[in-house]
C-alpha atoms as a PDB file:
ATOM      1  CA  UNK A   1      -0.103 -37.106 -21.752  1.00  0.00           C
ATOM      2  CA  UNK A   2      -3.030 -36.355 -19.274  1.00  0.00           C
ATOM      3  CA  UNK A   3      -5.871 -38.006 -21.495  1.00  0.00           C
ATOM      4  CA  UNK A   4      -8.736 -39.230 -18.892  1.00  0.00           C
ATOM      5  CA  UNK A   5      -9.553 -43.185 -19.978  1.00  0.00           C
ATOM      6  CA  UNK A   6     -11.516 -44.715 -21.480  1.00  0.00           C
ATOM      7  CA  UNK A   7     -11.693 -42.018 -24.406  1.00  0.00           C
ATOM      8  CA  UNK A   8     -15.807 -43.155 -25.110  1.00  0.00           C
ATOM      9  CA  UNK A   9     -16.464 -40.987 -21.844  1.00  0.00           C
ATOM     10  CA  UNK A  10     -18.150 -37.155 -22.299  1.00  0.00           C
ATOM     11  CA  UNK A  11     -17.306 -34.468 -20.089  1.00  0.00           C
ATOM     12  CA  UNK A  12     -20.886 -33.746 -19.333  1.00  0.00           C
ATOM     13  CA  UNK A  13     -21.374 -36.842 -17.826  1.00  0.00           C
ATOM     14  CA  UNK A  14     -20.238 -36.448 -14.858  1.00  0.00           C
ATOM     15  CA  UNK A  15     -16.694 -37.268 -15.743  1.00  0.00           C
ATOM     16  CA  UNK A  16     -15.335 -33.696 -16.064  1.00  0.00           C
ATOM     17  CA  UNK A  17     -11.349 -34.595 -16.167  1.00  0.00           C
ATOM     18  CA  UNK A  18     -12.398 -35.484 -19.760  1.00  0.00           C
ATOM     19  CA  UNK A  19     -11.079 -32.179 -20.975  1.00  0.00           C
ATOM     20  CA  UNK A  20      -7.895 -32.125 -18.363  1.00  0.00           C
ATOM     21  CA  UNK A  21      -5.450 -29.632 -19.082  1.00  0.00           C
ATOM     22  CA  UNK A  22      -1.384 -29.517 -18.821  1.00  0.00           C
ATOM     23  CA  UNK A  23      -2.222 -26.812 -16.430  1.00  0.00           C
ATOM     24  CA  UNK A  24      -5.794 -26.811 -14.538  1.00  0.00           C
ATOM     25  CA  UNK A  25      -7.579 -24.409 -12.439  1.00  0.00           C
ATOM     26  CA  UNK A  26     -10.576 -24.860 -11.154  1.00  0.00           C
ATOM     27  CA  UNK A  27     -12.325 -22.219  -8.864  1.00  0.00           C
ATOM     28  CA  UNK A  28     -11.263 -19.019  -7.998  1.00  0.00           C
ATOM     29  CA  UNK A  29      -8.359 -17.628  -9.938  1.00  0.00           C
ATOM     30  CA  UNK A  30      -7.139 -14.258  -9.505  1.00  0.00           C
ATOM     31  CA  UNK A  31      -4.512 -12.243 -11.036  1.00  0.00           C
ATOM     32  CA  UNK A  32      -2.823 -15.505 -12.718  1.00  0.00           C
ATOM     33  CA  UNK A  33      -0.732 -15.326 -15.212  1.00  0.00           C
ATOM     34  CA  UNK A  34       0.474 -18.521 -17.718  1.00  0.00           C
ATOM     35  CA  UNK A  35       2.886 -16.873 -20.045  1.00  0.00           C
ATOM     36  CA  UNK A  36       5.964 -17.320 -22.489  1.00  0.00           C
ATOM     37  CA  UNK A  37       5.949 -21.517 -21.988  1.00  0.00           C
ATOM     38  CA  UNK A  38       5.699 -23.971 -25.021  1.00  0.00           C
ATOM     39  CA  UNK A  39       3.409 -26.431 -24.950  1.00  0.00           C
ATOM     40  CA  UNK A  40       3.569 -29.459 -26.563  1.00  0.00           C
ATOM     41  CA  UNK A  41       2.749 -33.431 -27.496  1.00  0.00           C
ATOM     42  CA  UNK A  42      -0.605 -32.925 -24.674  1.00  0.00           C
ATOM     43  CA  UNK A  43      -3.754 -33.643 -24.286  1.00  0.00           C
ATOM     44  CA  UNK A  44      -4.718 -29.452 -23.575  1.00  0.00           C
ATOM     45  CA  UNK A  45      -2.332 -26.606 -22.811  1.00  0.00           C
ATOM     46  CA  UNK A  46      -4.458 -24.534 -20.170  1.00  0.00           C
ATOM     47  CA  UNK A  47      -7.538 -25.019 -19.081  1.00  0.00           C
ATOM     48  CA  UNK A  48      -9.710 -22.970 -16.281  1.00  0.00           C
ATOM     49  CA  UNK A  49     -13.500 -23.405 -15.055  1.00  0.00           C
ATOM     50  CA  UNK A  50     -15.761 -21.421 -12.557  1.00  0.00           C
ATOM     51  CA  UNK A  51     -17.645 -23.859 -11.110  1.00  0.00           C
ATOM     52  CA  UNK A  52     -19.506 -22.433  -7.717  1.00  0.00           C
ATOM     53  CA  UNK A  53     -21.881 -18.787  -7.940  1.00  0.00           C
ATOM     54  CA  UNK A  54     -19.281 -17.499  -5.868  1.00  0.00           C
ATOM     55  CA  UNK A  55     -16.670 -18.723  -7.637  1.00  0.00           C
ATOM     56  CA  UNK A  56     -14.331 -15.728  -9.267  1.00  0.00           C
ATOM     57  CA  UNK A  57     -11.543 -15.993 -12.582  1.00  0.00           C
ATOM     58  CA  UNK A  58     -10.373 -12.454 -13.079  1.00  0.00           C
ATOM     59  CA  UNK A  59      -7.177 -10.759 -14.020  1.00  0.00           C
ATOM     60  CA  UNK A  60      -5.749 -13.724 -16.001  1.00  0.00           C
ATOM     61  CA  UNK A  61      -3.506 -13.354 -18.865  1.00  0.00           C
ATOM     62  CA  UNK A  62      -2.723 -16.698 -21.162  1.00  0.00           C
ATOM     63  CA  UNK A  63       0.516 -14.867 -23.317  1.00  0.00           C
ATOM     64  CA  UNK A  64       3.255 -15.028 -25.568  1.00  0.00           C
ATOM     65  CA  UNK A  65       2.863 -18.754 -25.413  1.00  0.00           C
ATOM     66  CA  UNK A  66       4.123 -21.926 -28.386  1.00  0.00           C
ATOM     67  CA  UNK A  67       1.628 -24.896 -28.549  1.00  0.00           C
ATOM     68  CA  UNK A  68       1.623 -27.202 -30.810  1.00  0.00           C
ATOM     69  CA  UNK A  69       0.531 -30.898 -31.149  1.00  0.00           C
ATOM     70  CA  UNK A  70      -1.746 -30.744 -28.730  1.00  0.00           C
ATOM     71  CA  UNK A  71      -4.729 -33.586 -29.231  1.00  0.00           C
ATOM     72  CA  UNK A  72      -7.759 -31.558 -28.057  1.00  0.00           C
ATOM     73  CA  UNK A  73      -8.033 -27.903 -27.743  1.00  0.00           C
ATOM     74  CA  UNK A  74      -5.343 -25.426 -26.641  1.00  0.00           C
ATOM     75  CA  UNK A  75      -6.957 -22.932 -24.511  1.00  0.00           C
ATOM     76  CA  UNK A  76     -10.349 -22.888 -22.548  1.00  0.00           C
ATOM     77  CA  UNK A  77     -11.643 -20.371 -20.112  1.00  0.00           C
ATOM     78  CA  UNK A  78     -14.914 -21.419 -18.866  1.00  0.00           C
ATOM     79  CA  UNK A  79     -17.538 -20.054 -16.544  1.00  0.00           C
ATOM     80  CA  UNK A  80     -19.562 -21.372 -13.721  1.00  0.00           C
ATOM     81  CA  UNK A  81     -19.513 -18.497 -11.378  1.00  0.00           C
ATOM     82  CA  UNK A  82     -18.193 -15.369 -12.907  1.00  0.00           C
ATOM     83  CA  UNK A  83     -15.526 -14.806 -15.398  1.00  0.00           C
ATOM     84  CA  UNK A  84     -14.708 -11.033 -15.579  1.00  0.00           C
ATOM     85  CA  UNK A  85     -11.645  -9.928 -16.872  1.00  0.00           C
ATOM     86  CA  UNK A  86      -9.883 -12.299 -19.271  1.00  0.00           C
ATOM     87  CA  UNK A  87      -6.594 -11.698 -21.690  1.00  0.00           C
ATOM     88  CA  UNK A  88      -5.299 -14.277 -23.972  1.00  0.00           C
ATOM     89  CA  UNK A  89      -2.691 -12.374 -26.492  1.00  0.00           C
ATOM     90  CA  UNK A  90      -0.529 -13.170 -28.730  1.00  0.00           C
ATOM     91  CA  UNK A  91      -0.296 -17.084 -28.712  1.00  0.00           C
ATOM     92  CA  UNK A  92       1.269 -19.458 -31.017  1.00  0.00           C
ATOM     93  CA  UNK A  93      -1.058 -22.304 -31.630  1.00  0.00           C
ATOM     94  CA  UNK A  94      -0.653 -24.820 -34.694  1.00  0.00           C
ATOM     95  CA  UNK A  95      -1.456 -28.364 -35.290  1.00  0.00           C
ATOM     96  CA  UNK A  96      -3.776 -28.772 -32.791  1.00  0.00           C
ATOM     97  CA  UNK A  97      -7.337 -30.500 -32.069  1.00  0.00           C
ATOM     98  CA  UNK A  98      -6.983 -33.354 -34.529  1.00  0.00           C
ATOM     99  CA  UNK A  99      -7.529 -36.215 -31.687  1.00  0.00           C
ATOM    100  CA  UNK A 100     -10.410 -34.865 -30.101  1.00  0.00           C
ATOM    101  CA  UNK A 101     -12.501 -35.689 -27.614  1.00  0.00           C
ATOM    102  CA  UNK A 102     -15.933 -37.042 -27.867  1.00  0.00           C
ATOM    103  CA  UNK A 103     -18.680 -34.167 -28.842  1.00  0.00           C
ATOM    104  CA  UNK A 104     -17.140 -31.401 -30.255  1.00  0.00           C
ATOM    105  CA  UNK A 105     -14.019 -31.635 -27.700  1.00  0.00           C
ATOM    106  CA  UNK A 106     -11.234 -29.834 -30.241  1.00  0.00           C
ATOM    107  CA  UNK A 107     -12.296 -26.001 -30.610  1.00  0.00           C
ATOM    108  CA  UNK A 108      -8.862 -24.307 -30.413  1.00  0.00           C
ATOM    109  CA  UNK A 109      -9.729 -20.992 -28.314  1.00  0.00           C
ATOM    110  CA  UNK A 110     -12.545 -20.628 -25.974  1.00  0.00           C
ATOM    111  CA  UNK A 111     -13.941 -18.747 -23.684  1.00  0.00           C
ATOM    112  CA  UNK A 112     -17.274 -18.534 -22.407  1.00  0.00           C
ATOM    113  CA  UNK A 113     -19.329 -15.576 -20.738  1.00  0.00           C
ATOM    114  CA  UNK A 114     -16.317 -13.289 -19.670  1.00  0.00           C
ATOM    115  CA  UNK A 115     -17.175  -9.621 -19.140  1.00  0.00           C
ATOM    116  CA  UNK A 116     -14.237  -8.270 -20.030  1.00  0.00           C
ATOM    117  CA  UNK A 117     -12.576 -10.510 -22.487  1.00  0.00           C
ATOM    118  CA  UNK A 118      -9.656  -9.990 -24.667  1.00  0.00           C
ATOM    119  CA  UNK A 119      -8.742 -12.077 -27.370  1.00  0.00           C
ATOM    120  CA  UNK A 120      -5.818 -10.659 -29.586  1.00  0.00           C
ATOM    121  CA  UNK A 121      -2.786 -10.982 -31.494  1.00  0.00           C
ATOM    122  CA  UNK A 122      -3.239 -14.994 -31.839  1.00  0.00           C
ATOM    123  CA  UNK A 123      -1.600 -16.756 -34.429  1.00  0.00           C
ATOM    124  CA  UNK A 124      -3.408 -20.405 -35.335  1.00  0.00           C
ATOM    125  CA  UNK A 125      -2.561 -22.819 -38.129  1.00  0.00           C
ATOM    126  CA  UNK A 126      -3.933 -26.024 -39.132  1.00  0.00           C
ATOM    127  CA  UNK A 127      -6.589 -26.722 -36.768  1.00  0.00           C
ATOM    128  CA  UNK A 128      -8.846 -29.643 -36.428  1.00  0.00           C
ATOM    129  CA  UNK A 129     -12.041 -27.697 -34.815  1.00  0.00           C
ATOM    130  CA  UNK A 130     -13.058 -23.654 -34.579  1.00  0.00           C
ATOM    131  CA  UNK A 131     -10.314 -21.306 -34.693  1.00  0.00           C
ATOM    132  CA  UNK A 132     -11.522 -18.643 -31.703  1.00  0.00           C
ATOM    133  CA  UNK A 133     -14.678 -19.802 -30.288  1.00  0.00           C
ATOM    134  CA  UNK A 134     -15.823 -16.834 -27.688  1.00  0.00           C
ATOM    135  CA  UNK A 135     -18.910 -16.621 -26.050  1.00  0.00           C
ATOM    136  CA  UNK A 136     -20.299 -13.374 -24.635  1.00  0.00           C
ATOM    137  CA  UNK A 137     -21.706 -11.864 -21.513  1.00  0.00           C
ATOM    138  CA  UNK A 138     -24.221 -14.683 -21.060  1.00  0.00           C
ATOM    139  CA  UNK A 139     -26.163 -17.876 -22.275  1.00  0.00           C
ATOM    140  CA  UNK A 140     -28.534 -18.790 -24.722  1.00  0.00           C
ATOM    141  CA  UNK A 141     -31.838 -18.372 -22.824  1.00  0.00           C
ATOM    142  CA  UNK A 142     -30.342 -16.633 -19.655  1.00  0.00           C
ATOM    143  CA  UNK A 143     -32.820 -13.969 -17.804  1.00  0.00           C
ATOM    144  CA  UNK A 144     -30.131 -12.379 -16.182  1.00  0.00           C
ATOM    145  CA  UNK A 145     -28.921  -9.000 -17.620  1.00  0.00           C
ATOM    146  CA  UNK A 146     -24.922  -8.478 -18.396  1.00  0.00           C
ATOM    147  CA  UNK A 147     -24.992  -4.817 -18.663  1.00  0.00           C
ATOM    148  CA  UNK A 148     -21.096  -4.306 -18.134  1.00  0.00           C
ATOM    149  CA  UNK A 149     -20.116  -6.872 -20.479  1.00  0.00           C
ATOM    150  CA  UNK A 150     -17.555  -5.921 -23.382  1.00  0.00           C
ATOM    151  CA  UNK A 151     -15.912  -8.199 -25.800  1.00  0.00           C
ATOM    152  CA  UNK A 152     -12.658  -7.699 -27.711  1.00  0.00           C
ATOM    153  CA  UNK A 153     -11.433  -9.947 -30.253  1.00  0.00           C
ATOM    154  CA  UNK A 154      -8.648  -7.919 -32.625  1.00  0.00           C
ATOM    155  CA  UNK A 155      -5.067  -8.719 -34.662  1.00  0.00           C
ATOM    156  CA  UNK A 156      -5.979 -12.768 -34.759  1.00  0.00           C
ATOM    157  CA  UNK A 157      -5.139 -14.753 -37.515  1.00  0.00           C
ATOM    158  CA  UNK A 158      -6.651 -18.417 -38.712  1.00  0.00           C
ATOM    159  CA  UNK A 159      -5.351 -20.562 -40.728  1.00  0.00           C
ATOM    160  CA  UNK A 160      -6.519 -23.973 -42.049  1.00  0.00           C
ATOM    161  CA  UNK A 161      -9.282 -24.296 -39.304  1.00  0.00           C
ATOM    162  CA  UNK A 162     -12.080 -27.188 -39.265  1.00  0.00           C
ATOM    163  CA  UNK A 163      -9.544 -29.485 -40.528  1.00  0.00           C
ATOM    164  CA  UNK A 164     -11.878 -32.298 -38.700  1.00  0.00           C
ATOM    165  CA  UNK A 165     -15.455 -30.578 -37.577  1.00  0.00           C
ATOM    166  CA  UNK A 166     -18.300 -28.862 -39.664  1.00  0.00           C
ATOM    167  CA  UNK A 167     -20.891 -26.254 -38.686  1.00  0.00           C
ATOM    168  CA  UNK A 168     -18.316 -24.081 -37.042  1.00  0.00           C
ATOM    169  CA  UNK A 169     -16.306 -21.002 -37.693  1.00  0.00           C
ATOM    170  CA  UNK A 170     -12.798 -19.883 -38.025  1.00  0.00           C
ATOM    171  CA  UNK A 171     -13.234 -17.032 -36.028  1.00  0.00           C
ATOM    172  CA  UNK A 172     -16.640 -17.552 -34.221  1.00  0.00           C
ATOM    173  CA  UNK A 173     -18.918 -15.506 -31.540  1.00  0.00           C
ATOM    174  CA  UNK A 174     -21.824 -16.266 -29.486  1.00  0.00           C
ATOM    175  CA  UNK A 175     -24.605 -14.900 -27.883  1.00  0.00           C
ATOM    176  CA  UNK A 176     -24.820 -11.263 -26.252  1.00  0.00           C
ATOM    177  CA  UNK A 177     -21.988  -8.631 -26.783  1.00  0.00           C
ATOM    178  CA  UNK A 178     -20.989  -6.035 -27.678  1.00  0.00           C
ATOM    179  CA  UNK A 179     -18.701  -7.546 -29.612  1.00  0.00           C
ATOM    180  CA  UNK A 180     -16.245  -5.747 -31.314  1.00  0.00           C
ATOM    181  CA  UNK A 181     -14.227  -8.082 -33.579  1.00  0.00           C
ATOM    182  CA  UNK A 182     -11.692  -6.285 -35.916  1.00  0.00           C
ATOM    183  CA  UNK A 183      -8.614  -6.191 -38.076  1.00  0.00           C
ATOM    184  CA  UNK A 184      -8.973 -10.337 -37.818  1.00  0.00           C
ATOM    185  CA  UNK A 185      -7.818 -12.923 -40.969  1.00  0.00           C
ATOM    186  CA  UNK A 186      -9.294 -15.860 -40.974  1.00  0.00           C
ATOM    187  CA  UNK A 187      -8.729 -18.362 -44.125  1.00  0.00           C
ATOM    188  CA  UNK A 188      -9.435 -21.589 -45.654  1.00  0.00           C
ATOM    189  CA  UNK A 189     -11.731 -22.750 -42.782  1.00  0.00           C
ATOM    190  CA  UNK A 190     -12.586 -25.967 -44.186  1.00  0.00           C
ATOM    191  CA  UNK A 191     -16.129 -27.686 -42.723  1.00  0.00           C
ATOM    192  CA  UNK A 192     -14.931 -31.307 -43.845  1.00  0.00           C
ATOM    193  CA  UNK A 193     -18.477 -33.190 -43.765  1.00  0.00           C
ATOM    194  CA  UNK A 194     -17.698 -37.727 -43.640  1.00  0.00           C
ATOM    195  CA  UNK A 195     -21.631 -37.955 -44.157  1.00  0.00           C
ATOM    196  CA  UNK A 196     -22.210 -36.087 -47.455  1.00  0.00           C
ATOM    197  CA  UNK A 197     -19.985 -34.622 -50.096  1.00  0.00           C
ATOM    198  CA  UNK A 198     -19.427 -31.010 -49.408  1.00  0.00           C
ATOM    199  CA  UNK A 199     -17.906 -28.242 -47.001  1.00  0.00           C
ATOM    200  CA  UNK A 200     -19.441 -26.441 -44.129  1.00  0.00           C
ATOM    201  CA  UNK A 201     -18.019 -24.203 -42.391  1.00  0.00           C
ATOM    202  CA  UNK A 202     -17.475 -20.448 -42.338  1.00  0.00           C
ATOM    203  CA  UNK A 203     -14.637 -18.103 -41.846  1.00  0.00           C
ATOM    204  CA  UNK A 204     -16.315 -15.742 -39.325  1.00  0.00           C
ATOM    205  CA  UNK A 205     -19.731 -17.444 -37.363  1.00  0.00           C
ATOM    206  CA  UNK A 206     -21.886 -15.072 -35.332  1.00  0.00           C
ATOM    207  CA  UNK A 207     -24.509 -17.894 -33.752  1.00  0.00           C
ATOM    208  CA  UNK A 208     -26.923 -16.523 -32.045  1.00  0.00           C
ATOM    209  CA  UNK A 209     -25.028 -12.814 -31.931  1.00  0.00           C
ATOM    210  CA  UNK A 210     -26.274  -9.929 -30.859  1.00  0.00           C
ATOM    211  CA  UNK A 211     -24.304  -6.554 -30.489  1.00  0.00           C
ATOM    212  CA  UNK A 212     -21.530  -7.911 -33.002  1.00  0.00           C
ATOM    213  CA  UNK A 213     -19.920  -5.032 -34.571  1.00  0.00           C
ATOM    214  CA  UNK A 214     -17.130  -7.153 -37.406  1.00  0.00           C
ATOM    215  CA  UNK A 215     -15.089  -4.528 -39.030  1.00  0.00           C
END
């Protein structure tokens, strides 16, 4: 596995390869395509990042893809320069994000600040952090309007999420949309809590939504 040592190290401090990937981009990626491979017994299936203004990540498609038994998360899209259009459809993904890295380093399905995400057709079950954890057009406290921005997230289904993390959702979305999140199931999404008694977590979490149409 491609776990960056010692595990005690976060990726924001300045030791990024934290959260490596079985297969990393990072920069520009255009018109790539990871599809119809099984992942398993890694650290993170896929993992891309933006990280330069002009950097570019559009017409990728994560698809038709088996992981399972992976220790952190399975996919992550992330943003740094501009995301824009961004398919991940109709993945396998079970048993997954139960050795995760340190803060919050085992949410299942994320991508952050895409314009034209969409997330559909995914299958997860049992699940150590959030089930789909999408943020939209831009970030908490941005200035910078996303007028273009459109957010799809349709057909998922979790199961058994937040099998290890609290404060979360099964099916979760962020910040500015639209969203339009529909015909989604998402069950049992546990919250387990080590420093009280009690659950908390929630099937679907709009944090700090706006524009978030759930039907």
């Amino acid at each position: 596995g491609n776990i960056y040592w010692p595990l005690e190290y976060r990726d924001f401090q300045d030791y990024p390869s934290v959260v490596s990937g079985t297969i990393t981009i990072e920069g520009n990626a255009i018109g790539f395509v990871v599809r119809n491979c099984t992942f398993e017994y890694v650290a993170q299936a896929v993992r891309f990042r933006s990280y330069g203004a002009t950097d570019l990540v559009t017409g990728l498609l994560i698809a038709d893809n088996d992981i399972r038994y992976c220790d952190r998360g399975a996919i992550t899209v992330l943003d740094g320069g501009k995301l824009d259009l961004v398919q991940v459809l109709r993945n396998r993904i079970r048993d997954t994000g139960l050795r995760p890295w340190r803060v919050n380093g085992n949410h299942t399905l994320q991508v952050n600040y895409a314009l034209r995400p969409e997330i559909a057709g995914n299958m997860l079950e049992r699940v150590g952090g959030a089930g789909l954890f999408i943020f939209g057009g831009k970030g908490s406290g941005s200035m910078n309007d996303v007028p273009f921005a459109r957010i799809l997230m349709h057909h998922n289904k979790v199961k058994d999420s937040l099998l290890c993390a609290n404060d979360w959702g099964g099916i979760e979305n962020w910040q500015g949309g639209p969203f339009y999140v529909y015909n989604n199931i998402s069950r049992n999404a546990a919250g387990r809590q080590n420093f009280k008694p009690g659950r908390f977590g929630a099937h679907f979490y709009l944090d700090g939504a706006f524009k978030s149409y759930h039907f």
